[in-house]
ModelCIF file with pLDDT and N, C-alpha, C, O atoms, coordinates in Angstrom:
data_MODEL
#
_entry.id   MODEL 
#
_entity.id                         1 
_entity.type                       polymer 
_entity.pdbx_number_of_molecules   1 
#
_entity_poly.entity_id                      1 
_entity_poly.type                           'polypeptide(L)' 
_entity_poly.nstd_linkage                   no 
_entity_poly.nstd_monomer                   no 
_entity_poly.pdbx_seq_one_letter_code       
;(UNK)(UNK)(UNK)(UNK)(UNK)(UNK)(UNK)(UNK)(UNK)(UNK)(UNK)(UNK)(UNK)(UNK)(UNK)(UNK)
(UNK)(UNK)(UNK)(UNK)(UNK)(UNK)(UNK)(UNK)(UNK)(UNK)(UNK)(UNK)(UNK)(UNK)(UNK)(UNK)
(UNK)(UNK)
;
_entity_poly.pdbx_seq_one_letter_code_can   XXXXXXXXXXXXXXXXXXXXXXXXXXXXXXXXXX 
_entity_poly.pdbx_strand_id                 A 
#
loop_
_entity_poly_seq.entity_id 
_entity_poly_seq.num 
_entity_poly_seq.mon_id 
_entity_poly_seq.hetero 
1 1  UNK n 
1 2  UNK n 
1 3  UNK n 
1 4  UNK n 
1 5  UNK n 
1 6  UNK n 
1 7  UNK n 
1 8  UNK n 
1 9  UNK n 
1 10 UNK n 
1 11 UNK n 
1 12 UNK n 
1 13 UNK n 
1 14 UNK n 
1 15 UNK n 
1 16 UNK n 
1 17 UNK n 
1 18 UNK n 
1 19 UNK n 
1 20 UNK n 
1 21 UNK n 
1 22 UNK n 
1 23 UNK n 
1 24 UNK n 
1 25 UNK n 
1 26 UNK n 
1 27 UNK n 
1 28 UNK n 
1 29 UNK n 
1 30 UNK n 
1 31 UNK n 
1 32 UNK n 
1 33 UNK n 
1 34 UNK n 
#
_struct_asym.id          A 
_struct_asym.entity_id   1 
#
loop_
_ma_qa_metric.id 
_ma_qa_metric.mode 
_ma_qa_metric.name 
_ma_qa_metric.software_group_id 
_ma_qa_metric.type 
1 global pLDDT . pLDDT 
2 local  pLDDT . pLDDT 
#
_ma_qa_metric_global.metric_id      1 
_ma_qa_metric_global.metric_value   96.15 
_ma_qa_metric_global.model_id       1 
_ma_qa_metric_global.ordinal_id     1 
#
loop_
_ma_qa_metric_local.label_asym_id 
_ma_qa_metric_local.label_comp_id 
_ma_qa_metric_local.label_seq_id 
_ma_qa_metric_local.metric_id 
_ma_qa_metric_local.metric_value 
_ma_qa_metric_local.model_id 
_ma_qa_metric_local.ordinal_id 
A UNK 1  2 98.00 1 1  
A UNK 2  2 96.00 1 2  
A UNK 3  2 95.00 1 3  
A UNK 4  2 92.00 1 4  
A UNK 5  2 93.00 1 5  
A UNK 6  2 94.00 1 6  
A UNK 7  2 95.00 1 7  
A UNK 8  2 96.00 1 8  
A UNK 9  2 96.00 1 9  
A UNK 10 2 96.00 1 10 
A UNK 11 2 97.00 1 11 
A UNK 12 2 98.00 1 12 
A UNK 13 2 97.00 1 13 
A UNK 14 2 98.00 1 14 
A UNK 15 2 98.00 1 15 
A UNK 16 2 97.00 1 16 
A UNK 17 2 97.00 1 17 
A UNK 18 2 97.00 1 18 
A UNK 19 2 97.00 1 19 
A UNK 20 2 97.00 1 20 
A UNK 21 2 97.00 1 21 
A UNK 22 2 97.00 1 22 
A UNK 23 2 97.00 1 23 
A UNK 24 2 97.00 1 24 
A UNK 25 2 93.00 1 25 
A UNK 26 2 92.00 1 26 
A UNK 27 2 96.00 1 27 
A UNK 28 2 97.00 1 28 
A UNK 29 2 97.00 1 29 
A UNK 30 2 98.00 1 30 
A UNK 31 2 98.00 1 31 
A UNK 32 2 98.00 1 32 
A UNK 33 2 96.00 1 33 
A UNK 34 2 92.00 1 34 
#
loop_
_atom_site.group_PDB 
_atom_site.id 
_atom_site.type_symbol 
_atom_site.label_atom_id 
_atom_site.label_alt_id 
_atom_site.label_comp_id 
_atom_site.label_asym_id 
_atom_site.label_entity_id 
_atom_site.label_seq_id 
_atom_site.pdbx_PDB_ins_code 
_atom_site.Cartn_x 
_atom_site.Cartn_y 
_atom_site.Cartn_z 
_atom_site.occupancy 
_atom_site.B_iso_or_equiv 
_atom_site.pdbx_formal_charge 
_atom_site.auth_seq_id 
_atom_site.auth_comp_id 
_atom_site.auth_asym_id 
_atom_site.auth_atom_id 
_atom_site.pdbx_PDB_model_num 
ATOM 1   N N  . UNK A 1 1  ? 28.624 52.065 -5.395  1.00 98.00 ? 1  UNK A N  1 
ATOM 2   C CA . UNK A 1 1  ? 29.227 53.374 -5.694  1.00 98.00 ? 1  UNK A CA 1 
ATOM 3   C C  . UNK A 1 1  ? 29.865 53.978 -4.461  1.00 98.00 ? 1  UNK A C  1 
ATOM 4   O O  . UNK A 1 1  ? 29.047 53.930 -3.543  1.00 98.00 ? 1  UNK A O  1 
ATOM 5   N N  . UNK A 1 2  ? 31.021 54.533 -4.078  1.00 96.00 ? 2  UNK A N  1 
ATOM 6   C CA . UNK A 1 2  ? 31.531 54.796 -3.498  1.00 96.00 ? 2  UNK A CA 1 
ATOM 7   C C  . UNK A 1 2  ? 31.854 56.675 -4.004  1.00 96.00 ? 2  UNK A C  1 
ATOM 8   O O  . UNK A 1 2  ? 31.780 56.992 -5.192  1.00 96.00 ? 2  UNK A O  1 
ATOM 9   N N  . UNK A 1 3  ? 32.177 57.670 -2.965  1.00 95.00 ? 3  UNK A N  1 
ATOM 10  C CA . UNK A 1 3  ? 32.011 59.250 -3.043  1.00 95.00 ? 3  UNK A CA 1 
ATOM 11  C C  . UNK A 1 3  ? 32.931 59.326 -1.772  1.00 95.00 ? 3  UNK A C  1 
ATOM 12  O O  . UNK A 1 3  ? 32.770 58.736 -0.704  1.00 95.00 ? 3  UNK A O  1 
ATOM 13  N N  . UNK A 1 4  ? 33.687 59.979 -2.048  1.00 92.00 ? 4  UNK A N  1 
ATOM 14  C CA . UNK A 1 4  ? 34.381 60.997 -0.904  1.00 92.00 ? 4  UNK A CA 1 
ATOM 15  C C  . UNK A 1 4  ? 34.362 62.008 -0.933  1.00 92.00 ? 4  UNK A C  1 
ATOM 16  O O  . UNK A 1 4  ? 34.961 62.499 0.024   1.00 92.00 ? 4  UNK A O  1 
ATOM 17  N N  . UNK A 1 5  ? 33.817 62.918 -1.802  1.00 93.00 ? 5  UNK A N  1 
ATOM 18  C CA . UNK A 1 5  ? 33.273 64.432 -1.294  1.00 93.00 ? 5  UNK A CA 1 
ATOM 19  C C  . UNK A 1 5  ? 32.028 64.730 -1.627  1.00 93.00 ? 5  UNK A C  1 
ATOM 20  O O  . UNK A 1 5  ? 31.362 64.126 -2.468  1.00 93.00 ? 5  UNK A O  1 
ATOM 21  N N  . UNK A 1 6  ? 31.729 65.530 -1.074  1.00 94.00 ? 6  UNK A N  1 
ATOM 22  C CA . UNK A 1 6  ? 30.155 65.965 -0.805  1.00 94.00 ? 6  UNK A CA 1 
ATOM 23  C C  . UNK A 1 6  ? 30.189 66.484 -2.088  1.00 94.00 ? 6  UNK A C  1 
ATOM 24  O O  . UNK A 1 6  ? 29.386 65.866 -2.787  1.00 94.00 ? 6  UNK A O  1 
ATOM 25  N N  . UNK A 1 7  ? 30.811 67.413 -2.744  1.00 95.00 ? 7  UNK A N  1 
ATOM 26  C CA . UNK A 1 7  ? 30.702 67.582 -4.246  1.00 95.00 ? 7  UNK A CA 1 
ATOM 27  C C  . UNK A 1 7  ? 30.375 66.576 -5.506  1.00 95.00 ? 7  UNK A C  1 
ATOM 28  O O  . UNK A 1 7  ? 29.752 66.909 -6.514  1.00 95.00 ? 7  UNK A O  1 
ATOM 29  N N  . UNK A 1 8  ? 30.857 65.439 -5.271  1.00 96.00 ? 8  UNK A N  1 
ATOM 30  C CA . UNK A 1 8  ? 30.434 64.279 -6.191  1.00 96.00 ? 8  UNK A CA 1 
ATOM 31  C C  . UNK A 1 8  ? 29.121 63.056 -5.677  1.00 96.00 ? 8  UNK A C  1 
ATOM 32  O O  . UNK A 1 8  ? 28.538 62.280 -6.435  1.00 96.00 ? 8  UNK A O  1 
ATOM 33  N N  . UNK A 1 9  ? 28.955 63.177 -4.456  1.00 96.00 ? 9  UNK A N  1 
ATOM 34  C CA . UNK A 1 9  ? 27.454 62.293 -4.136  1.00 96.00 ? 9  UNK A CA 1 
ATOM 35  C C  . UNK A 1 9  ? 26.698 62.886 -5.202  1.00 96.00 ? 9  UNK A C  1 
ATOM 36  O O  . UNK A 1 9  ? 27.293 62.532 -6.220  1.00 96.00 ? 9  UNK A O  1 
ATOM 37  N N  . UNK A 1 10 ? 25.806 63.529 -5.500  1.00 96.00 ? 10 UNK A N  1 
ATOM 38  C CA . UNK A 1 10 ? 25.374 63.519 -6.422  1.00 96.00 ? 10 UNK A CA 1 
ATOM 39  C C  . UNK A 1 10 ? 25.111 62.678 -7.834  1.00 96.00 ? 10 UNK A C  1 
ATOM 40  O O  . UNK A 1 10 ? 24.095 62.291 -8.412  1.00 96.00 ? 10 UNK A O  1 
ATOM 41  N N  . UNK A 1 11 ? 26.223 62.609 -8.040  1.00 97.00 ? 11 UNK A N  1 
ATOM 42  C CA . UNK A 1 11 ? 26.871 61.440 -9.205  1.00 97.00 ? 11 UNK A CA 1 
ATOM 43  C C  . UNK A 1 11 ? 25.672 60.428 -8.523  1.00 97.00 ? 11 UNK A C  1 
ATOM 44  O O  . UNK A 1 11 ? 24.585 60.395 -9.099  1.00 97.00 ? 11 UNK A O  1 
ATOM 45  N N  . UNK A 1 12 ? 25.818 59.842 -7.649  1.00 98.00 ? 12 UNK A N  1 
ATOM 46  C CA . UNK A 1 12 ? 25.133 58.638 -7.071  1.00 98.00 ? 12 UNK A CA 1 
ATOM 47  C C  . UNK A 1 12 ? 23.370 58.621 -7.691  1.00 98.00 ? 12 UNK A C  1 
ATOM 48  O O  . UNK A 1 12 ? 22.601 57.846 -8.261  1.00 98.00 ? 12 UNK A O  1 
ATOM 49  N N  . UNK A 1 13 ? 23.387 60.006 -7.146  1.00 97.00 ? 13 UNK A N  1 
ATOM 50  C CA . UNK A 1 13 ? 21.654 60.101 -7.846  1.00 97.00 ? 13 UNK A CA 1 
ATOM 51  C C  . UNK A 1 13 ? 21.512 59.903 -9.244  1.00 97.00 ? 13 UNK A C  1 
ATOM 52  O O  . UNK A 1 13 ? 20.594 59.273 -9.770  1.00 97.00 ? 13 UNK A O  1 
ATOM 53  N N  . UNK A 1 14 ? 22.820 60.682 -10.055 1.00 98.00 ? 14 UNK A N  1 
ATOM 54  C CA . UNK A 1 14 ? 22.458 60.382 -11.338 1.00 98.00 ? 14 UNK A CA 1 
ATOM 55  C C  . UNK A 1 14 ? 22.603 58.763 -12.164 1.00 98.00 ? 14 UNK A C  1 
ATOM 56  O O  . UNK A 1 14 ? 22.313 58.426 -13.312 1.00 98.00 ? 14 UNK A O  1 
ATOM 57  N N  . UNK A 1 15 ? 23.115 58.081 -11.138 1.00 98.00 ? 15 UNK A N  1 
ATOM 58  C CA . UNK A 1 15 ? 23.414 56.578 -11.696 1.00 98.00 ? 15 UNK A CA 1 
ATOM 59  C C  . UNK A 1 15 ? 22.138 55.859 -11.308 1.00 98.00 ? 15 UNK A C  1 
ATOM 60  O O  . UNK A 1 15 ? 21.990 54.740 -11.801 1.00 98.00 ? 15 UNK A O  1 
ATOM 61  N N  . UNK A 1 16 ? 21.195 56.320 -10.504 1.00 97.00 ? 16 UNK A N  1 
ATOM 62  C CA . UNK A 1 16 ? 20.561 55.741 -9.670  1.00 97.00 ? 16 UNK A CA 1 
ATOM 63  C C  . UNK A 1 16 ? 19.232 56.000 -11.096 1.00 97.00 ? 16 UNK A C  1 
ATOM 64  O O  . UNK A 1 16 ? 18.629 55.075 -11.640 1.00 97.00 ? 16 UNK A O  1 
ATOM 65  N N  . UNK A 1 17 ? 19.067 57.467 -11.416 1.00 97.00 ? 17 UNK A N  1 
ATOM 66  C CA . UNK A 1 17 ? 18.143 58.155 -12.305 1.00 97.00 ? 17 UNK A CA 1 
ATOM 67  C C  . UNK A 1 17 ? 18.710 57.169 -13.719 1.00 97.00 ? 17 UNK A C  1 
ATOM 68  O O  . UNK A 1 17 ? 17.686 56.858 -14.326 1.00 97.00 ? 17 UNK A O  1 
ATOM 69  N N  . UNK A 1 18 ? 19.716 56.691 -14.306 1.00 97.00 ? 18 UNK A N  1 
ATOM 70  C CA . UNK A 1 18 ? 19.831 56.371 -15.834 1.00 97.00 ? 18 UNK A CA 1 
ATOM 71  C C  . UNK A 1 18 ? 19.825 55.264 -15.563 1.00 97.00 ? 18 UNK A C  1 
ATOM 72  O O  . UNK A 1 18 ? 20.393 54.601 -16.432 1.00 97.00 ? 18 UNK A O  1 
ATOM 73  N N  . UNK A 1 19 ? 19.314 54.481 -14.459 1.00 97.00 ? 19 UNK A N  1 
ATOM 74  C CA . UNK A 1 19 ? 19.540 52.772 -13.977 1.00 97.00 ? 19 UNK A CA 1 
ATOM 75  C C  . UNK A 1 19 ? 17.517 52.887 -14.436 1.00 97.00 ? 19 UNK A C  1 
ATOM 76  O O  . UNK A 1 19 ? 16.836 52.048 -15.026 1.00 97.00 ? 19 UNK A O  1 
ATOM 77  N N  . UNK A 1 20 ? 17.273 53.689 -14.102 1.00 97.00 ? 20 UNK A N  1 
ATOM 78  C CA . UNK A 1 20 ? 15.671 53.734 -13.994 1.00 97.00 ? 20 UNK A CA 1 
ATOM 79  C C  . UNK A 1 20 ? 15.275 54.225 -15.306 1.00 97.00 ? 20 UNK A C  1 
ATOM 80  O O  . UNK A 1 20 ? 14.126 54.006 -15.691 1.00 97.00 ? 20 UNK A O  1 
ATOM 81  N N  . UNK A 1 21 ? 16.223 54.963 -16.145 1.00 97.00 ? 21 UNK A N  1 
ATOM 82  C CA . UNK A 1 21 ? 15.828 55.340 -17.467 1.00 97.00 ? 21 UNK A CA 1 
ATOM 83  C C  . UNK A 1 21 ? 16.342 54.129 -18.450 1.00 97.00 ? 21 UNK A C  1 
ATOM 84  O O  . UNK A 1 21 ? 15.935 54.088 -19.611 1.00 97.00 ? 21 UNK A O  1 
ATOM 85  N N  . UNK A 1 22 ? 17.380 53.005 -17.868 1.00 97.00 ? 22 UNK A N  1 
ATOM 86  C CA . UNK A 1 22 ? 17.429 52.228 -18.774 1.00 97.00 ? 22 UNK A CA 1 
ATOM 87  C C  . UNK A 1 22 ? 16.449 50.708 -18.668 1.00 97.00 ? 22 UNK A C  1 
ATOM 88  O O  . UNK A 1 22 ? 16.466 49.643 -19.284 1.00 97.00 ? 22 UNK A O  1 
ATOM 89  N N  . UNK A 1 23 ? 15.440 51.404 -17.285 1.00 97.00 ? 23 UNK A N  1 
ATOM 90  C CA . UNK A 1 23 ? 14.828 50.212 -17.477 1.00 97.00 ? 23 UNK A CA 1 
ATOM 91  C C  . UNK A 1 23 ? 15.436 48.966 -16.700 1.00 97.00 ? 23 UNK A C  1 
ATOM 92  O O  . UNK A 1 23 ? 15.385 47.791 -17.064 1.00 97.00 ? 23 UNK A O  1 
ATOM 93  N N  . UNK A 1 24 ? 16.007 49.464 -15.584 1.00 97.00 ? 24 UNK A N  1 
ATOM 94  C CA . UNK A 1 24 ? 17.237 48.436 -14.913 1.00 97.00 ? 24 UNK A CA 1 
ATOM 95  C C  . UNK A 1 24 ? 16.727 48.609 -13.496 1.00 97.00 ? 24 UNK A C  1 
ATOM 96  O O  . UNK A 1 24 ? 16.791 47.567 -12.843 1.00 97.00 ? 24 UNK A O  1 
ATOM 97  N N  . UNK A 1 25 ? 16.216 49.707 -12.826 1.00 93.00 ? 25 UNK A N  1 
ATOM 98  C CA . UNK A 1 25 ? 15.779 49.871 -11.704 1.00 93.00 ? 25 UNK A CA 1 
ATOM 99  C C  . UNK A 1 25 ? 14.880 48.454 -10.619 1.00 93.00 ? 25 UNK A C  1 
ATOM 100 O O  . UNK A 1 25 ? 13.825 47.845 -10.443 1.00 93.00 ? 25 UNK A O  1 
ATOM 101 N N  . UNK A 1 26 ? 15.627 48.540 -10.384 1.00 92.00 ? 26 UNK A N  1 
ATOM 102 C CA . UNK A 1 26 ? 15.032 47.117 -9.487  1.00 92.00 ? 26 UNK A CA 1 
ATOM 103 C C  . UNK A 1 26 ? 15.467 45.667 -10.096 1.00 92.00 ? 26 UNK A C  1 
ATOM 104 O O  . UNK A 1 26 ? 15.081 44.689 -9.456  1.00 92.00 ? 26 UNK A O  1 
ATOM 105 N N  . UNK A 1 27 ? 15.882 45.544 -10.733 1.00 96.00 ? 27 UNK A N  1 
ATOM 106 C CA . UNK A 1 27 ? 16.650 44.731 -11.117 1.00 96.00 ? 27 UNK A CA 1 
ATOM 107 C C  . UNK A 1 27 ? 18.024 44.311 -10.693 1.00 96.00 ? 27 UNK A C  1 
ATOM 108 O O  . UNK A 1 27 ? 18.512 43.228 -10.371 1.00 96.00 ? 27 UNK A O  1 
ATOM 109 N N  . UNK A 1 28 ? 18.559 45.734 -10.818 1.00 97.00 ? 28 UNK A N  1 
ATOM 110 C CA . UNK A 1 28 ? 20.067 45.682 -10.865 1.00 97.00 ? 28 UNK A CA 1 
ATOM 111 C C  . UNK A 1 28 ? 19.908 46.557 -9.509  1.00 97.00 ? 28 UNK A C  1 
ATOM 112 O O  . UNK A 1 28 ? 19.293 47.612 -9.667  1.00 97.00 ? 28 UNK A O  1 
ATOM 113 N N  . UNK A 1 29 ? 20.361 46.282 -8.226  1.00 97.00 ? 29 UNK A N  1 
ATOM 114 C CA . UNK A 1 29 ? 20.319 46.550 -6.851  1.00 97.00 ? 29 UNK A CA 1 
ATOM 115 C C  . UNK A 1 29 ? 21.383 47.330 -7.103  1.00 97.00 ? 29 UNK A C  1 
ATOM 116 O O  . UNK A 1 29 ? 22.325 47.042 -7.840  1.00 97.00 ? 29 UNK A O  1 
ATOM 117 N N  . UNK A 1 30 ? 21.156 48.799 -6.188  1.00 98.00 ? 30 UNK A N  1 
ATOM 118 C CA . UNK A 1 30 ? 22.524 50.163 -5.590  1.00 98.00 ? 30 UNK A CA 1 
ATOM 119 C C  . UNK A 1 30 ? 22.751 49.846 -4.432  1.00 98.00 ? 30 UNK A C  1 
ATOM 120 O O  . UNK A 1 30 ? 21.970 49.222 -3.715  1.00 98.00 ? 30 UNK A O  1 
ATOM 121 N N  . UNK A 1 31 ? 23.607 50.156 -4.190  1.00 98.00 ? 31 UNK A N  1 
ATOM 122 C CA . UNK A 1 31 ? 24.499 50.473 -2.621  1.00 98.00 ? 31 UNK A CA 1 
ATOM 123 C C  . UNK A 1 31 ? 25.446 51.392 -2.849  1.00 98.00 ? 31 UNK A C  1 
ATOM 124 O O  . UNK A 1 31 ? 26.344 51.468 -3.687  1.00 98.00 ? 31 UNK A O  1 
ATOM 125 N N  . UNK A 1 32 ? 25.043 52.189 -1.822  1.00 98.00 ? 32 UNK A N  1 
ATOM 126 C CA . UNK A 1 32 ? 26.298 53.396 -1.619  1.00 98.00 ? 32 UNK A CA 1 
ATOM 127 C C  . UNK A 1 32 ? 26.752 53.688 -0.442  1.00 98.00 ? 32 UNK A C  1 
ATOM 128 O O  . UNK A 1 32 ? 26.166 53.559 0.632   1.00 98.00 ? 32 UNK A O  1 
ATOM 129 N N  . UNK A 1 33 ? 28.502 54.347 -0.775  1.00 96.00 ? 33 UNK A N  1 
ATOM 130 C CA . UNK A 1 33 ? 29.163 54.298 0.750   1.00 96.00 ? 33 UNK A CA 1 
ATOM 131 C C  . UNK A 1 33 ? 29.823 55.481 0.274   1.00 96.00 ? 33 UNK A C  1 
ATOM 132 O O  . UNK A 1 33 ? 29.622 56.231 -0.681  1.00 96.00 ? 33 UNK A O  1 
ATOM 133 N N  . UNK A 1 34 ? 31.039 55.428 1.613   1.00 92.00 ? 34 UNK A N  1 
ATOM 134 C CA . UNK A 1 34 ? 32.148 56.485 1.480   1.00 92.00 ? 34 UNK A CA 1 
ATOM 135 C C  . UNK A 1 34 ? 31.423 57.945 2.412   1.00 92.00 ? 34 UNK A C  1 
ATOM 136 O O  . UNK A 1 34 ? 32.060 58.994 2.509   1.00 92.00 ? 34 UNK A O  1 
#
């Protein structure tokens, strides 16, 4: 996932939170930049 303003990082948490609500968390590895 990639963010260029401090207004949208966030977003990051919420992909991070429905990766773990679908049961994908640790499975499917994040990385984030920008």
């Amino acid at each position: 996932m990639s963010a260029l303003l401090t207004t949208t990082m966030m977003q990051m948490k919420a992909t991070v939170e429905a990766l773990q609500a679908a049961g994908l968390k640790g499975k499917v590895k994040t990385v984030i930049g920008g």
